[in-house]
Protein backbone atom coordinates (compact mmCIF):
# COMPACT_ATOMS: atom_id res chain seq x y z
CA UNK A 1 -67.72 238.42 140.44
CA UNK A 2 -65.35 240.12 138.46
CA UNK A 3 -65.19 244.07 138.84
CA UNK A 4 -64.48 246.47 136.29
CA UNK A 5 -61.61 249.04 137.29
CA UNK A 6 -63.03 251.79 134.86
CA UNK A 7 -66.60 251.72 134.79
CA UNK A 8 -67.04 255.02 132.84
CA UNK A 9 -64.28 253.89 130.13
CA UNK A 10 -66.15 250.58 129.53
CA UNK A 11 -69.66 251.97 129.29
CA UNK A 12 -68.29 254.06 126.72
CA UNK A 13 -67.13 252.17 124.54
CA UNK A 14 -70.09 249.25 124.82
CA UNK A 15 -72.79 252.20 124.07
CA UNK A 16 -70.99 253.09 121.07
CA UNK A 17 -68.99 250.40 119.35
CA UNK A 18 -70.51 247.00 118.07
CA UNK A 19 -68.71 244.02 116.96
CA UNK A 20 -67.11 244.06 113.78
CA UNK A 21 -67.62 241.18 112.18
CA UNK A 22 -64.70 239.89 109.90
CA UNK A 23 -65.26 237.05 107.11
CA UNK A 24 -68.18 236.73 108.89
CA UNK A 25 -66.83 235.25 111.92
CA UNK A 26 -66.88 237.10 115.25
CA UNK A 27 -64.33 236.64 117.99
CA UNK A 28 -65.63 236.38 121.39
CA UNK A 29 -63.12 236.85 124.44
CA UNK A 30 -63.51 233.96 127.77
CA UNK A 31 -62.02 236.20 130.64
CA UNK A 32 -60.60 234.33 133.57
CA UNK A 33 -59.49 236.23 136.37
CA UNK A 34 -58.24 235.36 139.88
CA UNK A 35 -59.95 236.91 142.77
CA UNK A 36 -58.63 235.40 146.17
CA UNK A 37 -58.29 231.42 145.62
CA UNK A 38 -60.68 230.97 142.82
CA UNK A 39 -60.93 231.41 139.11
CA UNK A 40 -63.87 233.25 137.38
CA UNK A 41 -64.63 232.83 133.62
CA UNK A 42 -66.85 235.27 131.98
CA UNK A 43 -67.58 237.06 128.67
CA UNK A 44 -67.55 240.85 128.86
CA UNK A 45 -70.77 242.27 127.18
CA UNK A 46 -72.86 238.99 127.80
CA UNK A 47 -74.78 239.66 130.91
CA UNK A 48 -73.95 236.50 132.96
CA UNK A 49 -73.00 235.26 136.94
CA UNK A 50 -69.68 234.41 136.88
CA UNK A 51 -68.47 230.37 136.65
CA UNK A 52 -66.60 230.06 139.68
CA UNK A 53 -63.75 227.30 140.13
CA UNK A 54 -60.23 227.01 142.29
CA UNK A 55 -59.56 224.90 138.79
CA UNK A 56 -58.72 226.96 135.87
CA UNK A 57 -59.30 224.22 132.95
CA UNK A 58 -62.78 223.07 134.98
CA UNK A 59 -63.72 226.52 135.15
CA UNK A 60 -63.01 226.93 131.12
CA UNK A 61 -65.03 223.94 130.43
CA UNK A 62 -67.68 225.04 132.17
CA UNK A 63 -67.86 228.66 130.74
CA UNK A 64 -67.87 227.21 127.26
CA UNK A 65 -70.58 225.20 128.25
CA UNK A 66 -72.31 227.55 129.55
CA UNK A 67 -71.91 229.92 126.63
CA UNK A 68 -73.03 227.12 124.05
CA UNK A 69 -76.35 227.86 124.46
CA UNK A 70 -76.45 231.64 124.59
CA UNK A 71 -74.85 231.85 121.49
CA UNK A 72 -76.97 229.90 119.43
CA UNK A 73 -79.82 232.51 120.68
CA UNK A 74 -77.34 235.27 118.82
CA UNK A 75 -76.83 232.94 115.90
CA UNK A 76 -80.52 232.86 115.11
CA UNK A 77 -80.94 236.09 115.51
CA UNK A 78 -83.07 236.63 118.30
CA UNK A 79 -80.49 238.88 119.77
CA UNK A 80 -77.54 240.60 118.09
CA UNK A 81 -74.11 240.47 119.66
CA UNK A 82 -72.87 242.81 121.79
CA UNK A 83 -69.09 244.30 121.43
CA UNK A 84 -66.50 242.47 122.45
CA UNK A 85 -63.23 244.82 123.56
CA UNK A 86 -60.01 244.02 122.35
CA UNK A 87 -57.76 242.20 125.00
CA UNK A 88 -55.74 245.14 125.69
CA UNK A 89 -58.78 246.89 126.71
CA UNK A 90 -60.22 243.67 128.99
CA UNK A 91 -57.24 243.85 130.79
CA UNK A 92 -57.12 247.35 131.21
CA UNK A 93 -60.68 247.48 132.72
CA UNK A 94 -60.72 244.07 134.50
CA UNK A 95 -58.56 243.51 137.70
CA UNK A 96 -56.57 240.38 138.05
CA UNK A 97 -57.08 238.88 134.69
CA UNK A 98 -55.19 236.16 134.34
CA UNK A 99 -55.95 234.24 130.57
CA UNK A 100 -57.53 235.71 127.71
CA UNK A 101 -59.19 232.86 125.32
CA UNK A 102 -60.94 233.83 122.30
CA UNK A 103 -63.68 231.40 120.40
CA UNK A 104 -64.35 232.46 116.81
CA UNK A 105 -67.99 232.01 115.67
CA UNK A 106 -69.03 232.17 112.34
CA UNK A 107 -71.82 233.98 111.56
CA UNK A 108 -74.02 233.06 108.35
């Protein structure tokens, strides 16, 4: 599971920041980070278990296939997102990072 080096930083600036939605499209960061042999893929500010693979393009696949779902629950509206930090930010607070992929959603 990936750990976050700064925990007070982070909470921070989730409880006060939300995303910022340009041209109505959001950008949402996949974090991948090594910790020992294997990969983990995760979304900062989605509450999720990490995807866990020694393969870093199966363990992207399977995060955005994970994340298909959860998003269309934000796209309808039954939940709003959540802020998504800036990639110098992620890889301030998360150790080990490793690839920083962003999907752009647009919102209607």
């Amino acid at each position: 599971m990936a750990f976050v080096k700064n925990y007070f930083s982070i909470n921070k600036t989730y409880s006060e920041q939300k995303s910022e939605l340009k041209d109505n499209k959001i950008s949402i960061p996949l974090v991948f980070t090594k910790e020992k042999n294997n990969f983990h893929g995760f979304v900062p500010g989605i509450v999720m278990t990490d995807i866990i693979d020694k393969n870093l393009d199966i363990c992207k696949q399977r995060l955005i296939d994970y994340l298909k779902d959860i998003i269309k629950v934000y796209l309808k509206g039954e939940k709003q997102f959540p802020y998504f930090p800036d990639n110098e930010t992620i890889k301030k607070d998360f150790d080990g990072v490793v690839l920083i992929k962003r999907i752009i959603v647009k919102v209607s």
